[in-house]
C-alpha atoms as a PDB file:
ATOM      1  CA  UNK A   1      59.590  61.274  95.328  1.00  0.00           C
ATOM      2  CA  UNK A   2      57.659  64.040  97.879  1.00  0.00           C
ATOM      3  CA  UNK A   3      57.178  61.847 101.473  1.00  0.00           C
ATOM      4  CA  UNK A   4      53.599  61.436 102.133  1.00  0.00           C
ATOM      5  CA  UNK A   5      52.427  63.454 105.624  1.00  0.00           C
ATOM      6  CA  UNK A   6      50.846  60.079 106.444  1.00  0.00           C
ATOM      7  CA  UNK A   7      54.247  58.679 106.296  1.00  0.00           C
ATOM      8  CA  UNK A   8      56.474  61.634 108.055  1.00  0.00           C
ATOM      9  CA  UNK A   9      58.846  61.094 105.616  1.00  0.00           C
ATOM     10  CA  UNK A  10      59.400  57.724 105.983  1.00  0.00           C
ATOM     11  CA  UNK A  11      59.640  56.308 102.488  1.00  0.00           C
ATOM     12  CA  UNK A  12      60.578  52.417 101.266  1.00  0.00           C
ATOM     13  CA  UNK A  13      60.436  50.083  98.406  1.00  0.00           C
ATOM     14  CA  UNK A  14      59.588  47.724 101.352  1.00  0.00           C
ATOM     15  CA  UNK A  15      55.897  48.332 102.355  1.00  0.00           C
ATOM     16  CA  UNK A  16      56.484  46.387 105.649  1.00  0.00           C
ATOM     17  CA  UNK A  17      59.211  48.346 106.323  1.00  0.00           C
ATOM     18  CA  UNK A  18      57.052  51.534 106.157  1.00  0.00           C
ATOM     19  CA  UNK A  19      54.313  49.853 108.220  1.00  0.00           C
ATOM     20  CA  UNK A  20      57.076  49.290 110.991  1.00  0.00           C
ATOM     21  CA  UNK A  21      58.128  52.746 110.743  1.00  0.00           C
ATOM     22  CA  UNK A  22      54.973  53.963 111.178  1.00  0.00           C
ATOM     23  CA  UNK A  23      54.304  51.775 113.671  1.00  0.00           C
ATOM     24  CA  UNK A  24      57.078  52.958 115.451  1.00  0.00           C
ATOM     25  CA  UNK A  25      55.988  56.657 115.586  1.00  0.00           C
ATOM     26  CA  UNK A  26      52.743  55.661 116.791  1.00  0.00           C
ATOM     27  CA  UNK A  27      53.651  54.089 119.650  1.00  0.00           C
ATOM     28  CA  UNK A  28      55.843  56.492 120.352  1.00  0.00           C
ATOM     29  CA  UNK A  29      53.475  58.989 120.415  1.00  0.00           C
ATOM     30  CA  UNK A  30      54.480  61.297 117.636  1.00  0.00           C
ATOM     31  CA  UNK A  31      52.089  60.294 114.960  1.00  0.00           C
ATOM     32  CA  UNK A  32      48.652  62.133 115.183  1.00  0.00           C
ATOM     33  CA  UNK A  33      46.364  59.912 117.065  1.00  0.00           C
ATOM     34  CA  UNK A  34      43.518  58.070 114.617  1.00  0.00           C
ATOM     35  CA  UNK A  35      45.600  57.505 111.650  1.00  0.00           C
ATOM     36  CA  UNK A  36      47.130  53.975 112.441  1.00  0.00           C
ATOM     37  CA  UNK A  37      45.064  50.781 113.793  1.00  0.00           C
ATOM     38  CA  UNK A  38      47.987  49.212 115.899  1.00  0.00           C
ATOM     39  CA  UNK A  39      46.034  46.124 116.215  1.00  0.00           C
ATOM     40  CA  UNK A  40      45.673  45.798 112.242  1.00  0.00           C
ATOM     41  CA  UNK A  41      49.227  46.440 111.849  1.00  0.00           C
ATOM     42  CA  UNK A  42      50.570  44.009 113.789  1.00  0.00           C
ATOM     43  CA  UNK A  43      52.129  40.895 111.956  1.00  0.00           C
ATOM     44  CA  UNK A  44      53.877  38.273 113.681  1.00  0.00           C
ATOM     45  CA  UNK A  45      57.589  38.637 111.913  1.00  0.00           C
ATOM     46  CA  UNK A  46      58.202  34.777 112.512  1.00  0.00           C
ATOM     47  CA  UNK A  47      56.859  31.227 112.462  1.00  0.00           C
ATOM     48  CA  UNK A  48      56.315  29.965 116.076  1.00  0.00           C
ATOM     49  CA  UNK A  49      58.680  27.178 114.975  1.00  0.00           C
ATOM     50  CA  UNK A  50      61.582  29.575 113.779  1.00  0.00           C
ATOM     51  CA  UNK A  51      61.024  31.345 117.069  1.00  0.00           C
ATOM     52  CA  UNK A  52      62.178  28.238 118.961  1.00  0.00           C
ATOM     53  CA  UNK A  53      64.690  27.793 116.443  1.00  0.00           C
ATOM     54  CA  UNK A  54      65.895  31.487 117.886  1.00  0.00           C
ATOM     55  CA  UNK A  55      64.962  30.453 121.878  1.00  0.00           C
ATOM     56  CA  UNK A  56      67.496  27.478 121.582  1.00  0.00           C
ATOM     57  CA  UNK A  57      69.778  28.771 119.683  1.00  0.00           C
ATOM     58  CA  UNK A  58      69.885  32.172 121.820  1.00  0.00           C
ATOM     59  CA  UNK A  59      69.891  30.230 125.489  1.00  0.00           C
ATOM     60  CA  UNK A  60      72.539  27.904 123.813  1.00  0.00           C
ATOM     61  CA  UNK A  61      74.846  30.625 122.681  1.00  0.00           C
ATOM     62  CA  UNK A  62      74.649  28.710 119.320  1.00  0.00           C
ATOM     63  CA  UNK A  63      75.098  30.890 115.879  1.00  0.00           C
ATOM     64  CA  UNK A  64      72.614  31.111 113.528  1.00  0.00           C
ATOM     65  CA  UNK A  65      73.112  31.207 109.926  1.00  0.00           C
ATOM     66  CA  UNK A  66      74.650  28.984 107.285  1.00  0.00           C
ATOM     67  CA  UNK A  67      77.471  26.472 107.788  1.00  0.00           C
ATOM     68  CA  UNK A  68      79.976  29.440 106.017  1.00  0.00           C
ATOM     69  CA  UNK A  69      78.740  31.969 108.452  1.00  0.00           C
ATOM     70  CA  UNK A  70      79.131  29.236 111.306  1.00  0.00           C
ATOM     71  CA  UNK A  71      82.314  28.015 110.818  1.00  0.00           C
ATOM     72  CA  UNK A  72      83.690  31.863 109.860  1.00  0.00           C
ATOM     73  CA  UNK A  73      82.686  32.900 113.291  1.00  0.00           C
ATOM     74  CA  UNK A  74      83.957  29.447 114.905  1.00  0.00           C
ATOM     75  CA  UNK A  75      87.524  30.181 113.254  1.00  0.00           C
ATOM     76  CA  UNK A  76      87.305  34.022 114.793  1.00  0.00           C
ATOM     77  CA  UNK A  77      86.091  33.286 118.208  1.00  0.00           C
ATOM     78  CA  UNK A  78      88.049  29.766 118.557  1.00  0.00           C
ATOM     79  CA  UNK A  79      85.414  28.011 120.383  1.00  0.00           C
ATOM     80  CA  UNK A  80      82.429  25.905 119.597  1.00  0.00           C
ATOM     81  CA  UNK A  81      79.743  27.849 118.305  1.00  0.00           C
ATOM     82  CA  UNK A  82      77.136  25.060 117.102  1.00  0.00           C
ATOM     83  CA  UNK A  83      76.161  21.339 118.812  1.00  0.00           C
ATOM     84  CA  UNK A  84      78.561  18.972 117.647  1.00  0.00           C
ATOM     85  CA  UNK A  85      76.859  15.429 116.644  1.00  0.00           C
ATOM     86  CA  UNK A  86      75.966  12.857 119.173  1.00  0.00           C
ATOM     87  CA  UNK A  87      78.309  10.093 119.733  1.00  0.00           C
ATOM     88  CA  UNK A  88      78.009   6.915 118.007  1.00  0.00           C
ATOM     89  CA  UNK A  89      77.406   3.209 119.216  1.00  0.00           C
ATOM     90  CA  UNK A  90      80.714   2.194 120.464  1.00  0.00           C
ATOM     91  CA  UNK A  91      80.862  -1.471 120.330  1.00  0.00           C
ATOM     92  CA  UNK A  92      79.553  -1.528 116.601  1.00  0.00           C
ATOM     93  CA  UNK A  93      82.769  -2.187 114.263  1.00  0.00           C
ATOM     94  CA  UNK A  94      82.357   0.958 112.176  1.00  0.00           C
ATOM     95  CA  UNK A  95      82.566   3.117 115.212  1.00  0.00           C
ATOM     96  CA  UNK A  96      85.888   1.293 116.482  1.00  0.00           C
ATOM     97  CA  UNK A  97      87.122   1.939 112.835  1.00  0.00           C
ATOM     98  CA  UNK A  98      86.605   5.306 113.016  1.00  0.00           C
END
């Protein structure tokens, strides 16, 4: 496949890959001025509610990822790497049971 000169040789089965890339040179300045819209390119790459998902987990030093990955990374650092679950109700009998 011959790279496009639009593309400067960036090439992808990913077309929002490319758009990044070419983004990327843009901004940078070493794309030929005119050929990309910046403000038409731009695409927000997450919900605003997975982006919270990211703030808390990021200011909590919390992992992110499944429980696999989680506990994986628990067993290699050996510390807590998720919230554990609140407590219960202690005077209820299945609590004391516990």
């Amino acid at each position: 496949m011959r790279p496009s000169r639009l593309t400067f040789g960036v090439t992808s089965a990913c077309p929002m890959l490319t758009i990044w890339w070419l983004t990327y040179l843009a901004r940078a300045g070493l794309s030929p001025a005119g050929i990309i819209d910046l403000a038409r390119t731009h695409t927000p790459l997450a919900s605003k509610a997975d982006m919270e998902i990211i703030r808390t987990a990021t200011n909590k030093a919390w992992v992110l990822g499944n429980d696999r990955f989680k506990a994986k990374v628990e067993k290699i650092l050996n510390r807590q790497v998720q919230q554990k679950p609140r407590g219960g109700d202690r005077r209820s009998e299945i609590f004391k049971s516990q």
